[in-house]
PDB file of N, CA and C in Angstrom:
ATOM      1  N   UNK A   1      -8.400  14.875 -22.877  1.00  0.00           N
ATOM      2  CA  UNK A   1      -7.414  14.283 -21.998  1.00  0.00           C
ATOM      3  C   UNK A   1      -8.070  13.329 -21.006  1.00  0.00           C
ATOM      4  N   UNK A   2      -8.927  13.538 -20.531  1.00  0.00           N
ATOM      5  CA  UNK A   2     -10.259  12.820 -19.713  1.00  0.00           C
ATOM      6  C   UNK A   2      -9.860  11.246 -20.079  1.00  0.00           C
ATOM      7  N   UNK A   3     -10.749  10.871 -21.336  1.00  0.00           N
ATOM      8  CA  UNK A   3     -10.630   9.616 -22.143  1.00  0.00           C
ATOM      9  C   UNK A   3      -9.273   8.985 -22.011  1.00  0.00           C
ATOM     10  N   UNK A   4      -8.135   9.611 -22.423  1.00  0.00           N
ATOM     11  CA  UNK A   4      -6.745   8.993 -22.233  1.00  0.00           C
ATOM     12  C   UNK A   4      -6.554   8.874 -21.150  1.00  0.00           C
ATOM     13  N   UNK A   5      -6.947   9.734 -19.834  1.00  0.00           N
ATOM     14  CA  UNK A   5      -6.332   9.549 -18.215  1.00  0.00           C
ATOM     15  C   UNK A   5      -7.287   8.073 -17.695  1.00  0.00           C
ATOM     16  N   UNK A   6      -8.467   8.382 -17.955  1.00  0.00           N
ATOM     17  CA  UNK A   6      -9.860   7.709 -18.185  1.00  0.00           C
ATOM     18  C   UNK A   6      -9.511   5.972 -18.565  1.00  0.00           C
ATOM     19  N   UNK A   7      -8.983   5.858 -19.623  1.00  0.00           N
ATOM     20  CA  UNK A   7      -8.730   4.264 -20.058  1.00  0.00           C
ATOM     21  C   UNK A   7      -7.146   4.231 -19.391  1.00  0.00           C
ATOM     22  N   UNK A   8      -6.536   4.773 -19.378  1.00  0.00           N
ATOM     23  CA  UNK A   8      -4.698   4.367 -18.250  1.00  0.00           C
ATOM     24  C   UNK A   8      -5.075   3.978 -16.956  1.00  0.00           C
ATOM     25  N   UNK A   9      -5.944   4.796 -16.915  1.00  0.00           N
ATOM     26  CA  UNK A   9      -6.363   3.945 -15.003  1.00  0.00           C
ATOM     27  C   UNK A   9      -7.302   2.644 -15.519  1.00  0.00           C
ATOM     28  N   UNK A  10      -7.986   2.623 -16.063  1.00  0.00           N
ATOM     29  CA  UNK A  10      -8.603   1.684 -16.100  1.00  0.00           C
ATOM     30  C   UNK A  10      -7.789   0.140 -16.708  1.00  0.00           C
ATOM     31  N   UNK A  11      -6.955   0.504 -17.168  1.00  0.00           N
ATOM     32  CA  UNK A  11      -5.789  -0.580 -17.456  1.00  0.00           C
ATOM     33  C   UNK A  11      -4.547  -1.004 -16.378  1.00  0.00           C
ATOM     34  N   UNK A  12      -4.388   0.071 -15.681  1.00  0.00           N
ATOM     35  CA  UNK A  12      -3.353  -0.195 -14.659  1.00  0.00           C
ATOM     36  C   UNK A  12      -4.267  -0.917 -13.104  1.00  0.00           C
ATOM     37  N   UNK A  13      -5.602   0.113 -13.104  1.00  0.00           N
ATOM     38  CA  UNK A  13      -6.968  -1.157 -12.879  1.00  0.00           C
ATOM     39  C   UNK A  13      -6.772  -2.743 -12.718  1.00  0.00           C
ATOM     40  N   UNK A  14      -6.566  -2.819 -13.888  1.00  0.00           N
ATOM     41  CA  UNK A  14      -6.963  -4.067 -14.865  1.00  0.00           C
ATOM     42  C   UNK A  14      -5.397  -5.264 -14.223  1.00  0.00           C
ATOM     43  N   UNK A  15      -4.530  -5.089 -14.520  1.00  0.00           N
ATOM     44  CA  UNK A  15      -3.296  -5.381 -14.523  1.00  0.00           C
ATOM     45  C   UNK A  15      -2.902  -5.269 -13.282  1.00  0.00           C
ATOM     46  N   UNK A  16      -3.393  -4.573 -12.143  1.00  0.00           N
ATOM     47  CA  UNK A  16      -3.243  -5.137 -11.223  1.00  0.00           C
ATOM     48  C   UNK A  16      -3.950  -5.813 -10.359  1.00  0.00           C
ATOM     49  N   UNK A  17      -5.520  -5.852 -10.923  1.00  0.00           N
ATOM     50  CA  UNK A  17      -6.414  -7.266 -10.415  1.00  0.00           C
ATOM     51  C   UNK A  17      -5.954  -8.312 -11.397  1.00  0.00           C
ATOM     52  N   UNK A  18      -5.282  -8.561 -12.299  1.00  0.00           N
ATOM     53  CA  UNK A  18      -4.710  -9.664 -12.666  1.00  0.00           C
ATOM     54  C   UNK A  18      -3.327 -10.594 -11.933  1.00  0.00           C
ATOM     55  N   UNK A  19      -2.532  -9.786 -11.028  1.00  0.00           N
ATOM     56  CA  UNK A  19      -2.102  -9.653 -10.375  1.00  0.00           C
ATOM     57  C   UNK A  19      -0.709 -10.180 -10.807  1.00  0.00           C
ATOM     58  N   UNK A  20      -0.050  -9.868 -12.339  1.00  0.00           N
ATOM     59  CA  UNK A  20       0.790 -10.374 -12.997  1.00  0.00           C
ATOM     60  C   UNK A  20       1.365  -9.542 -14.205  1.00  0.00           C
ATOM     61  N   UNK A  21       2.272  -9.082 -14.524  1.00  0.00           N
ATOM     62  CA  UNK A  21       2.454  -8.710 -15.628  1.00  0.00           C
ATOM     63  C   UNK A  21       3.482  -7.466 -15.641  1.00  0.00           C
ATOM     64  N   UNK A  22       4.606  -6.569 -16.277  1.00  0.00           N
ATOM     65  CA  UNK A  22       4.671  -5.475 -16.233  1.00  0.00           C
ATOM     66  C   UNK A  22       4.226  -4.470 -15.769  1.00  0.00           C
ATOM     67  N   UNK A  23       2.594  -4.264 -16.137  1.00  0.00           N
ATOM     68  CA  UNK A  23       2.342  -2.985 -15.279  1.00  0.00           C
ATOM     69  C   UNK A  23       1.897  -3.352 -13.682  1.00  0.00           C
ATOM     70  N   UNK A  24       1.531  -4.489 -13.768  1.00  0.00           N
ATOM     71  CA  UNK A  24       1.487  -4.923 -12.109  1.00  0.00           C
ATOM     72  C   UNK A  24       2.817  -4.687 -11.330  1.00  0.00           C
ATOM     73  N   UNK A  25       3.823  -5.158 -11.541  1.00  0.00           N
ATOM     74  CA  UNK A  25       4.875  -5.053 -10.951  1.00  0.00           C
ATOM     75  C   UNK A  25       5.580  -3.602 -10.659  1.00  0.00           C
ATOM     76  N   UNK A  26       5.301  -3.075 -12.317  1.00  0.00           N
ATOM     77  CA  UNK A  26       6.444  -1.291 -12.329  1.00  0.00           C
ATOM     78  C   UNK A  26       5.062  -0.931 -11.034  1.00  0.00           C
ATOM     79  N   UNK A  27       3.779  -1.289 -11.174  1.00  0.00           N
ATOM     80  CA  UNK A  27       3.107   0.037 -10.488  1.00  0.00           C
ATOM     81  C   UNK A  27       3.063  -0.308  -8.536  1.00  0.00           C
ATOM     82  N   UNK A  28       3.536  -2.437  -8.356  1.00  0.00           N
ATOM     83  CA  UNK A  28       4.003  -2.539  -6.958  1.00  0.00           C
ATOM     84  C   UNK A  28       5.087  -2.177  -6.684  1.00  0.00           C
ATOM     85  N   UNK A  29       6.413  -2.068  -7.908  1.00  0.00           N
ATOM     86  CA  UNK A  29       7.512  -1.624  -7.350  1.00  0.00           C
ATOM     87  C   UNK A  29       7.505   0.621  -7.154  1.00  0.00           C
ATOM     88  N   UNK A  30       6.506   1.160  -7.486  1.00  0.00           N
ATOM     89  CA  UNK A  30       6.284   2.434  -7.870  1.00  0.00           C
ATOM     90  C   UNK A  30       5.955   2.884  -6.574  1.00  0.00           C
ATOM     91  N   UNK A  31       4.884   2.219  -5.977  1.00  0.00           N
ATOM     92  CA  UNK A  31       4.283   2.343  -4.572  1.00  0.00           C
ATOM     93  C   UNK A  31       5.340   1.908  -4.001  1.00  0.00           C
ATOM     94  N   UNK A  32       5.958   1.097  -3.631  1.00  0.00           N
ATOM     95  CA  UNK A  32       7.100   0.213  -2.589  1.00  0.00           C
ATOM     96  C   UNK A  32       7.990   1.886  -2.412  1.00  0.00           C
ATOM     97  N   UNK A  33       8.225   2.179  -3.293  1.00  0.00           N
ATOM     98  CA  UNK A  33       8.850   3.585  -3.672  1.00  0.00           C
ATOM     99  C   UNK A  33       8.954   4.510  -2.750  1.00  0.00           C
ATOM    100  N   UNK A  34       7.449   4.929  -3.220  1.00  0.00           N
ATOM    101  CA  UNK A  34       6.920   5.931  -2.943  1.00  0.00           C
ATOM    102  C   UNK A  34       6.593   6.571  -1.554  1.00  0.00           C
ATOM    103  N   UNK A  35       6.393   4.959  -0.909  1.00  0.00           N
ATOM    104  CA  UNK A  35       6.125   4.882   0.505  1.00  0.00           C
ATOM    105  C   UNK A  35       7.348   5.055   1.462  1.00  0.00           C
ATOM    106  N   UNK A  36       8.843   5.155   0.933  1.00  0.00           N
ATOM    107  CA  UNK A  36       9.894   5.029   0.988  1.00  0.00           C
ATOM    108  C   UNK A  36      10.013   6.634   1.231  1.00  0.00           C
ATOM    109  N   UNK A  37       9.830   7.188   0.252  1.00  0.00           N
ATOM    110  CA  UNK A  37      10.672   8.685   0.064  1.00  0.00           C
ATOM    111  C   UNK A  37      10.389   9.448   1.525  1.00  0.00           C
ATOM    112  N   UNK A  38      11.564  10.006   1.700  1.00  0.00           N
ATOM    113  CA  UNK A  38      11.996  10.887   2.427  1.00  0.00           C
ATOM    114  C   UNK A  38      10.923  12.523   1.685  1.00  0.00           C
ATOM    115  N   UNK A  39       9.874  12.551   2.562  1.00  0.00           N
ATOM    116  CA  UNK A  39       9.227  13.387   2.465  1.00  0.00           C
ATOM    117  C   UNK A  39       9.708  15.133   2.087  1.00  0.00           C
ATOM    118  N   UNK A  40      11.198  15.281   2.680  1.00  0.00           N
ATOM    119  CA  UNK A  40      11.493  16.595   2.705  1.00  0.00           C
ATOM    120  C   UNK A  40      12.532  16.763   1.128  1.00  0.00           C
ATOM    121  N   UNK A  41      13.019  15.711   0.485  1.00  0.00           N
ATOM    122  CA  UNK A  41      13.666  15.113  -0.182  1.00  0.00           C
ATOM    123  C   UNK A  41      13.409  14.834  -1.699  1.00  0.00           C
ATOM    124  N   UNK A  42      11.781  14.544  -2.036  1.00  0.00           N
ATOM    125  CA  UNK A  42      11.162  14.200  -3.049  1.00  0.00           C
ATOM    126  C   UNK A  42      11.554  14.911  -4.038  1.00  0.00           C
ATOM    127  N   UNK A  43      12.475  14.038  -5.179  1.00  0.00           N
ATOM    128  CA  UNK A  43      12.653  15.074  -6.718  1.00  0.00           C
ATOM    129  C   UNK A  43      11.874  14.312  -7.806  1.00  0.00           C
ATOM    130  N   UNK A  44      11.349  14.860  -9.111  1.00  0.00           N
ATOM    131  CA  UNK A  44      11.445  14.151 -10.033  1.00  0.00           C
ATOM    132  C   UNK A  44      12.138  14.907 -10.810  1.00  0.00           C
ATOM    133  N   UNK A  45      12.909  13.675 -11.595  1.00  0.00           N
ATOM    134  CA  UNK A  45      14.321  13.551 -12.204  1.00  0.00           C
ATOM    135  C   UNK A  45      13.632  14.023 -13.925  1.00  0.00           C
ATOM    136  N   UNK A  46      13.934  15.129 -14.472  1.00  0.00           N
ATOM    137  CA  UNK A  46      13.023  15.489 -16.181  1.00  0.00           C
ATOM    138  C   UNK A  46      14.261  15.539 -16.816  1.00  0.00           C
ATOM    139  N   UNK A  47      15.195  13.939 -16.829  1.00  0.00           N
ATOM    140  CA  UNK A  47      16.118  13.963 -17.808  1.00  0.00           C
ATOM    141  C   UNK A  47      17.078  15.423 -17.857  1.00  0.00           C
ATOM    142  N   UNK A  48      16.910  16.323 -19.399  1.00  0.00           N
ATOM    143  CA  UNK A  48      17.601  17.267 -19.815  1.00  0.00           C
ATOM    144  C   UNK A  48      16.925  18.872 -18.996  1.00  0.00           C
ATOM    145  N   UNK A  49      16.138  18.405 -18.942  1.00  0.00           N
ATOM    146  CA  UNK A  49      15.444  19.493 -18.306  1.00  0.00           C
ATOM    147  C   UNK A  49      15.475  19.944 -16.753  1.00  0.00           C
ATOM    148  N   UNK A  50      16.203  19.010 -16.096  1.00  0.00           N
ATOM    149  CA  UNK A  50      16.892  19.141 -15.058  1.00  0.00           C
ATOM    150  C   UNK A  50      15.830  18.391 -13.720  1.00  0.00           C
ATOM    151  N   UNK A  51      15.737  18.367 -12.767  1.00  0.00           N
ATOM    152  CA  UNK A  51      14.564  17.784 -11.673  1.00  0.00           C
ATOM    153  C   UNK A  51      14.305  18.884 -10.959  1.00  0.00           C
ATOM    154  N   UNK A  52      13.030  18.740 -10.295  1.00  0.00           N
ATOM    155  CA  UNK A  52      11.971  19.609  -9.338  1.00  0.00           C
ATOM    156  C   UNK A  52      11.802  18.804  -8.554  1.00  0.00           C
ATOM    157  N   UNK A  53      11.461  19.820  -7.507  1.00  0.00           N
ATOM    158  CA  UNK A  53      11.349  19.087  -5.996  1.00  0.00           C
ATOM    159  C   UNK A  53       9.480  18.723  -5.985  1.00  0.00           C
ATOM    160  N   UNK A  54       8.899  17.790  -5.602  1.00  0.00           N
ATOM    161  CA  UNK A  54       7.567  17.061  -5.510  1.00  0.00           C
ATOM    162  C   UNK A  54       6.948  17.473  -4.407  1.00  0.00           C
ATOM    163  N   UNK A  55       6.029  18.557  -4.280  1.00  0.00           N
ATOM    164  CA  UNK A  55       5.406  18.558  -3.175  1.00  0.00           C
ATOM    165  C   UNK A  55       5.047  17.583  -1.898  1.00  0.00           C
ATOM    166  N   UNK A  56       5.067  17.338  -0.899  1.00  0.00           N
ATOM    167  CA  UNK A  56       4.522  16.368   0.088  1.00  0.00           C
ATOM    168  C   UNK A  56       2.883  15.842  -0.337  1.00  0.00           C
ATOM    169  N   UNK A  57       2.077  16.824  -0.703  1.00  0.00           N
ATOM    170  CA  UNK A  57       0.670  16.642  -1.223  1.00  0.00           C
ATOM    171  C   UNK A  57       0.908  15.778  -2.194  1.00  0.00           C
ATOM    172  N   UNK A  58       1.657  16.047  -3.438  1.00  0.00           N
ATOM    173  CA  UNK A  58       1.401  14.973  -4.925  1.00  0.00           C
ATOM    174  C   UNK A  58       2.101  13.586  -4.334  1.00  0.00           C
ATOM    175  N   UNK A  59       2.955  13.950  -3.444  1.00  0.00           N
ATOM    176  CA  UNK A  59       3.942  12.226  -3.205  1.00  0.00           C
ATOM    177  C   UNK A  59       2.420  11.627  -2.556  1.00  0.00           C
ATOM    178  N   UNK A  60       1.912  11.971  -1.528  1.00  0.00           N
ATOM    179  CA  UNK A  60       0.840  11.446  -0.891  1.00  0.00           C
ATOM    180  C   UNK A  60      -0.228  11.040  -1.762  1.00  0.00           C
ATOM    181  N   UNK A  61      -1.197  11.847  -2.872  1.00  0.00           N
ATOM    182  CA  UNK A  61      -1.744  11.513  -3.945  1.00  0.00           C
ATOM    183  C   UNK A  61      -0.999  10.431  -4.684  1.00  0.00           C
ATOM    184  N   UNK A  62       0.001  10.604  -5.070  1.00  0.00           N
ATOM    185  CA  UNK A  62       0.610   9.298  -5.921  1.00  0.00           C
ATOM    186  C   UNK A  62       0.511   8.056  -5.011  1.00  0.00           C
ATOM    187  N   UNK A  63       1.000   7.977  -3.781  1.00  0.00           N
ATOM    188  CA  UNK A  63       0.787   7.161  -3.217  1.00  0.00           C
ATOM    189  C   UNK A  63      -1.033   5.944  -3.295  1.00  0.00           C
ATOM    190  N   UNK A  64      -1.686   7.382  -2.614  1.00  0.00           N
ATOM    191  CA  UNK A  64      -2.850   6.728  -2.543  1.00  0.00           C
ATOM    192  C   UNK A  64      -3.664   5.939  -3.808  1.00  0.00           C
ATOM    193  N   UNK A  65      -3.056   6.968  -5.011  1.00  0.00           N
ATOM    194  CA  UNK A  65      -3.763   6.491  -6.264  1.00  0.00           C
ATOM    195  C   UNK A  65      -3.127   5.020  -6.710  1.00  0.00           C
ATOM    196  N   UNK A  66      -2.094   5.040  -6.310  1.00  0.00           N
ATOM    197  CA  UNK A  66      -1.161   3.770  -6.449  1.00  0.00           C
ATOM    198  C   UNK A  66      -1.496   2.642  -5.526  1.00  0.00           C
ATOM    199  N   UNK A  67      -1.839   2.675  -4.546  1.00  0.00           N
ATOM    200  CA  UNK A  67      -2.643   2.256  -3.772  1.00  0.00           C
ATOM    201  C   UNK A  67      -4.004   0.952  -4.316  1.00  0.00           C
ATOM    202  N   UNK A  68      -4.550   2.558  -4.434  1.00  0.00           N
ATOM    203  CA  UNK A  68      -6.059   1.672  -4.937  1.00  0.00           C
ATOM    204  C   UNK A  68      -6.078   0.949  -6.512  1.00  0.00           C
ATOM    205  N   UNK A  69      -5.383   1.845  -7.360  1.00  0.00           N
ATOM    206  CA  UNK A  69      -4.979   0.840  -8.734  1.00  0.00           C
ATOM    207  C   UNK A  69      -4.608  -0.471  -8.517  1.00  0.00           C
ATOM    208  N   UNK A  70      -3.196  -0.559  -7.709  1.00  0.00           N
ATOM    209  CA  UNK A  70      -2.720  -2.006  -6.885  1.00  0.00           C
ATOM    210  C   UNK A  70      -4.038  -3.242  -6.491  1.00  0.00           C
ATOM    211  N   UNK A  71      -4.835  -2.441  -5.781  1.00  0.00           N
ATOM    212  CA  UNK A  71      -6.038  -3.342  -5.315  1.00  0.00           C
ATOM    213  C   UNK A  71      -7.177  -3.770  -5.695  1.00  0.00           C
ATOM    214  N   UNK A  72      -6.590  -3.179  -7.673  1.00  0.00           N
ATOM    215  CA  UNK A  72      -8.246  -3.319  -8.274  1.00  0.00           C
ATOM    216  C   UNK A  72      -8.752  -2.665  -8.765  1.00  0.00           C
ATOM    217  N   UNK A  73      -8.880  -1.547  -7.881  1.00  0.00           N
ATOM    218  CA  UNK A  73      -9.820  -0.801  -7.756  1.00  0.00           C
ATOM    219  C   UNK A  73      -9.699   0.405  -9.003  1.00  0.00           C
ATOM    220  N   UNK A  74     -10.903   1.410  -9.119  1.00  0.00           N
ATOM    221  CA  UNK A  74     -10.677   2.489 -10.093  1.00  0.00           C
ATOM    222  C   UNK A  74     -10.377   3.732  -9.701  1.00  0.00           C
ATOM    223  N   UNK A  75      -9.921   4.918  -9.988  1.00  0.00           N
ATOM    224  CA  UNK A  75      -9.907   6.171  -9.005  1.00  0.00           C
ATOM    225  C   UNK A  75     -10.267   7.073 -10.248  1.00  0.00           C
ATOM    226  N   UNK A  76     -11.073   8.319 -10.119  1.00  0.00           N
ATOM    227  CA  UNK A  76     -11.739   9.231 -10.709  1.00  0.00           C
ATOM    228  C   UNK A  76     -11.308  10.159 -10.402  1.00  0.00           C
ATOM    229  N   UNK A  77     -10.141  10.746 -11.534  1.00  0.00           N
ATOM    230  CA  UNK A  77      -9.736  12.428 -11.248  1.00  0.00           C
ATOM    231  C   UNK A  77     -10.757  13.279 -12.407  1.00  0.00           C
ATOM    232  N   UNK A  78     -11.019  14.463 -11.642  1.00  0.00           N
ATOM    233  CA  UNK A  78     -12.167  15.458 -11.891  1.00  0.00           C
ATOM    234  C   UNK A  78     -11.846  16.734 -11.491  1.00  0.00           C
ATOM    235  N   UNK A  79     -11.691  17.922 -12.779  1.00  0.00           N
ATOM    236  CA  UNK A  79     -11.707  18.922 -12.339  1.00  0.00           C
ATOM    237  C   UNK A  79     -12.985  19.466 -11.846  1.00  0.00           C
ATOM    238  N   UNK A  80     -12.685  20.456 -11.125  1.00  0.00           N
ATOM    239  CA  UNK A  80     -14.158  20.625 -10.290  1.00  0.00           C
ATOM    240  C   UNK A  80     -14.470  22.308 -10.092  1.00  0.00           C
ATOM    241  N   UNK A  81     -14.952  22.922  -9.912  1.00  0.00           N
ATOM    242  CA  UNK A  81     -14.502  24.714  -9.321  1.00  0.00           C
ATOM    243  C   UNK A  81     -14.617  24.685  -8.297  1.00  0.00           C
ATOM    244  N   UNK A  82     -13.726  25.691  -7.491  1.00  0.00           N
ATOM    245  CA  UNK A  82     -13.405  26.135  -6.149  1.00  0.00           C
ATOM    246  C   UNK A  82     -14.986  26.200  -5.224  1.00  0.00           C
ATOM    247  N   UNK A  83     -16.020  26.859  -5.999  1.00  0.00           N
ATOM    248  CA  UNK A  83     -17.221  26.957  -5.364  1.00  0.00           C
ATOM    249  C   UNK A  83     -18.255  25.889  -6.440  1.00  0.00           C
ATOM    250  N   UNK A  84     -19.239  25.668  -5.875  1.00  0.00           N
ATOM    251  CA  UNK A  84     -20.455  25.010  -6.452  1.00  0.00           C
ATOM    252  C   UNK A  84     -21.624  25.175  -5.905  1.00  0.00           C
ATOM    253  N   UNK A  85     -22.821  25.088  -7.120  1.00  0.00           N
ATOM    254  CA  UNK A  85     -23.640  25.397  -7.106  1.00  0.00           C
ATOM    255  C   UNK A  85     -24.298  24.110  -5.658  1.00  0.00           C
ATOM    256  N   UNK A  86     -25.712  24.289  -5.350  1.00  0.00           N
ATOM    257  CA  UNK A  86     -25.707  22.998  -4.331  1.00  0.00           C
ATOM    258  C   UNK A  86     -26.615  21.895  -5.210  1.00  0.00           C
ATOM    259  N   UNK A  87     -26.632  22.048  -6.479  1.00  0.00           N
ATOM    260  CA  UNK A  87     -27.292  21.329  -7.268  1.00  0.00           C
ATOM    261  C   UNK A  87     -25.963  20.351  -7.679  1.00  0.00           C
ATOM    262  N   UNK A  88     -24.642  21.490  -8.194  1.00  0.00           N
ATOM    263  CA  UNK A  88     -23.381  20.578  -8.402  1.00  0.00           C
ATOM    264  C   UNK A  88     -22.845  19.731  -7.097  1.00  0.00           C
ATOM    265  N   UNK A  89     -22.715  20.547  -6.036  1.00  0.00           N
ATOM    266  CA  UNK A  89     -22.346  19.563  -5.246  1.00  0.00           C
ATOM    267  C   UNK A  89     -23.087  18.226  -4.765  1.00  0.00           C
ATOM    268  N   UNK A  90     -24.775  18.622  -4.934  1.00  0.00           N
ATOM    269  CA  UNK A  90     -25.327  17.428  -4.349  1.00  0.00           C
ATOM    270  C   UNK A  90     -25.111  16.434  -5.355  1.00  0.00           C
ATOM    271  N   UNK A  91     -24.947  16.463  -6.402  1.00  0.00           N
ATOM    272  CA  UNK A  91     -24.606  15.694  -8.116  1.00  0.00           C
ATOM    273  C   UNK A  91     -22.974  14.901  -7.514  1.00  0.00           C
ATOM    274  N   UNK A  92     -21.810  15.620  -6.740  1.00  0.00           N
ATOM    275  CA  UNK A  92     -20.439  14.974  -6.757  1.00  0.00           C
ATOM    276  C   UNK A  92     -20.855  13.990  -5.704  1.00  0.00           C
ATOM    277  N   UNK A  93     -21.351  14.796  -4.776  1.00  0.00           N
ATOM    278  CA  UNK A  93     -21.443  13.558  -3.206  1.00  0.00           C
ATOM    279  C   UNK A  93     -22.335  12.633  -3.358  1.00  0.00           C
ATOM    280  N   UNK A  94     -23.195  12.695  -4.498  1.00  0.00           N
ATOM    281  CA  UNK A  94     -24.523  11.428  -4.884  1.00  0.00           C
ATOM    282  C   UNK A  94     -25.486  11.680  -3.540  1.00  0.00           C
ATOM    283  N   UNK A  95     -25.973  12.532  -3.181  1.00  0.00           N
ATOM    284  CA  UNK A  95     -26.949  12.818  -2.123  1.00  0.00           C
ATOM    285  C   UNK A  95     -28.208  13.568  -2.809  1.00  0.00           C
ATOM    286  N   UNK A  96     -28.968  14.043  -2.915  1.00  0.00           N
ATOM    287  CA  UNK A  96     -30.044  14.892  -3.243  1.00  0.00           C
ATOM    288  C   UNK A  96     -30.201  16.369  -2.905  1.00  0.00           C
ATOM    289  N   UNK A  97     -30.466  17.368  -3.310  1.00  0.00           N
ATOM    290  CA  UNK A  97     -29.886  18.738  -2.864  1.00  0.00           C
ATOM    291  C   UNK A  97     -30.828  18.615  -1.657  1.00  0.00           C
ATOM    292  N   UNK A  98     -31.922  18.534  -1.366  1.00  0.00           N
ATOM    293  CA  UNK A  98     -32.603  18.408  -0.315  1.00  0.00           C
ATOM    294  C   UNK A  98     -31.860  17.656   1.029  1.00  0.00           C
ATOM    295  N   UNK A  99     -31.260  16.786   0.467  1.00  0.00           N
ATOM    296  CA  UNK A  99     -30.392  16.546   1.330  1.00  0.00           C
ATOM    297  C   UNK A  99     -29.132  16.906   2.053  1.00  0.00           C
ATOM    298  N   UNK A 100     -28.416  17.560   0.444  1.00  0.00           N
ATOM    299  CA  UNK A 100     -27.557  18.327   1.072  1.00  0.00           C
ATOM    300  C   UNK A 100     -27.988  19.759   1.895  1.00  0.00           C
ATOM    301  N   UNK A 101     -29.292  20.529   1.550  1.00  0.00           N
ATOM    302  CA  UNK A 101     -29.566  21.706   2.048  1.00  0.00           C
ATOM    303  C   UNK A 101     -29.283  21.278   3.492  1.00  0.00           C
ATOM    304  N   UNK A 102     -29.818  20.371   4.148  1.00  0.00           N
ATOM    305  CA  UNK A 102     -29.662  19.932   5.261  1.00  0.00           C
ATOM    306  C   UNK A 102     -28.624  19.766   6.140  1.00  0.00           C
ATOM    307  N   UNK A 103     -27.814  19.568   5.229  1.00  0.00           N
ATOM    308  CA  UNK A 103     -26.576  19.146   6.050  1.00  0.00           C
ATOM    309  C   UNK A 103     -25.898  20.548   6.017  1.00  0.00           C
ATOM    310  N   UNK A 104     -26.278  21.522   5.034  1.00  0.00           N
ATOM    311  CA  UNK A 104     -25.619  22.816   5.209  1.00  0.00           C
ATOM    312  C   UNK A 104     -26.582  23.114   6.287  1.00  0.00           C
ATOM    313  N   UNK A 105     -27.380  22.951   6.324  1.00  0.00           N
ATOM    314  CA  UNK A 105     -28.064  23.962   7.193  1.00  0.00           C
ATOM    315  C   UNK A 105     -28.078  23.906   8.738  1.00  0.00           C
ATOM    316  N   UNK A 106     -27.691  22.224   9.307  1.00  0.00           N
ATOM    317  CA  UNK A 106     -27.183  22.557  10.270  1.00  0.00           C
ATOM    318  C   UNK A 106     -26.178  21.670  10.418  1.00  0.00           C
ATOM    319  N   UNK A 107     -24.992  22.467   9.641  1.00  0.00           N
ATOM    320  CA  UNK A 107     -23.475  22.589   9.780  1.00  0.00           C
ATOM    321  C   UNK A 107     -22.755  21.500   9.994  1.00  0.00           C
ATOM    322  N   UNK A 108     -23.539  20.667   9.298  1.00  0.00           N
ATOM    323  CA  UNK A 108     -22.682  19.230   8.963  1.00  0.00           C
ATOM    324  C   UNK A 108     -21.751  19.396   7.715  1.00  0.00           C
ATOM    325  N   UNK A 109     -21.735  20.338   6.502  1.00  0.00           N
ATOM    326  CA  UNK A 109     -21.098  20.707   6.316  1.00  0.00           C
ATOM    327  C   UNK A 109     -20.671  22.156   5.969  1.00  0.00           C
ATOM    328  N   UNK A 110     -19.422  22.609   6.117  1.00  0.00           N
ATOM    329  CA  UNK A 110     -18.845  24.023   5.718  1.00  0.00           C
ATOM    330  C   UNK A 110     -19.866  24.872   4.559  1.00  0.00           C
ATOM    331  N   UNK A 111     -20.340  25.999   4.794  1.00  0.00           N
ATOM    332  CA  UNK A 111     -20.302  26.369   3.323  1.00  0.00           C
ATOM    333  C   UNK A 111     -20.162  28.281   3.668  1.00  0.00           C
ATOM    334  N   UNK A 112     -20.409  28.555   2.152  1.00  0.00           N
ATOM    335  CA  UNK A 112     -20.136  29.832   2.381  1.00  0.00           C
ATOM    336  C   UNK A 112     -21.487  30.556   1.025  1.00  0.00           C
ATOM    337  N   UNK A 113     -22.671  31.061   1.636  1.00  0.00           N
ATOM    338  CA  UNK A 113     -24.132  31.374   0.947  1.00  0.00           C
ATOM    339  C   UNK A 113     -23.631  32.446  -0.130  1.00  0.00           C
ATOM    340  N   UNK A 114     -23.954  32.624  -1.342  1.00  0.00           N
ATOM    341  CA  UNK A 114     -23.979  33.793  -1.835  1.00  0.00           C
ATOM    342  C   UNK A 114     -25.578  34.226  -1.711  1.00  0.00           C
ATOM    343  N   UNK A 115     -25.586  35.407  -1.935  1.00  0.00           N
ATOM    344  CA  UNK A 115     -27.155  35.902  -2.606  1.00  0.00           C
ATOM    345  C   UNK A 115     -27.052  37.106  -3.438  1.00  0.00           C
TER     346      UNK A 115
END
């Protein structure tokens, strides 16, 4: 699923640094939207299957991802686990674990030690 989510952004990417076309437009008129909704209000409509109410969190994510697609740009969704090793985390933030030890260590950022 990666690969398929993986090349859709990278086309809606694409189409809107071209700054012309179908998906440029559905994805400025999508945001224009989005930025619109009545936060307490948010449904999506599943045809036969009836509509659900949209968390405040995903309207905000849609937003932002809509956002940066609009401007070009690429966005990287990644499942991740709740905890990480500090080898994985120093690997997501692009820092060096040595570096990150540091910043755990004095409490630049949160963590929680196993042993």
């Amino acid at each position: 699923m990666s690969s398929t989510l993986n090349a859709t952004a990278i086309q809606l990417s694409e189409a809107a640094t071209r700054g012309s076309g179908p998906e440029h437009d559905e994805l400025t008129s999508f945001l224009d939207a989005v930025r619109r909704i009545d936060r307490d209000r948010a449904r999506l409509d599943l045809g036969d299957a009836g509509s659900v109410a949209v968390p405040d969190l995903v309207v905000d994510l849609l937003a932002q991802v809509c956002d940066t697609l609009r401007r070009g740009d690429g966005v990287v969704v990644s499942e991740i686990a709740r905890e990480l090793t500090t080898s994985e985390a120093a690997r997501l933030l692009g820092v060096s674990r040595p570096t990150l030890i540091g910043l755990l260590d004095n409490g630049a950022i949160a963590c929680r030690r196993c042993l």
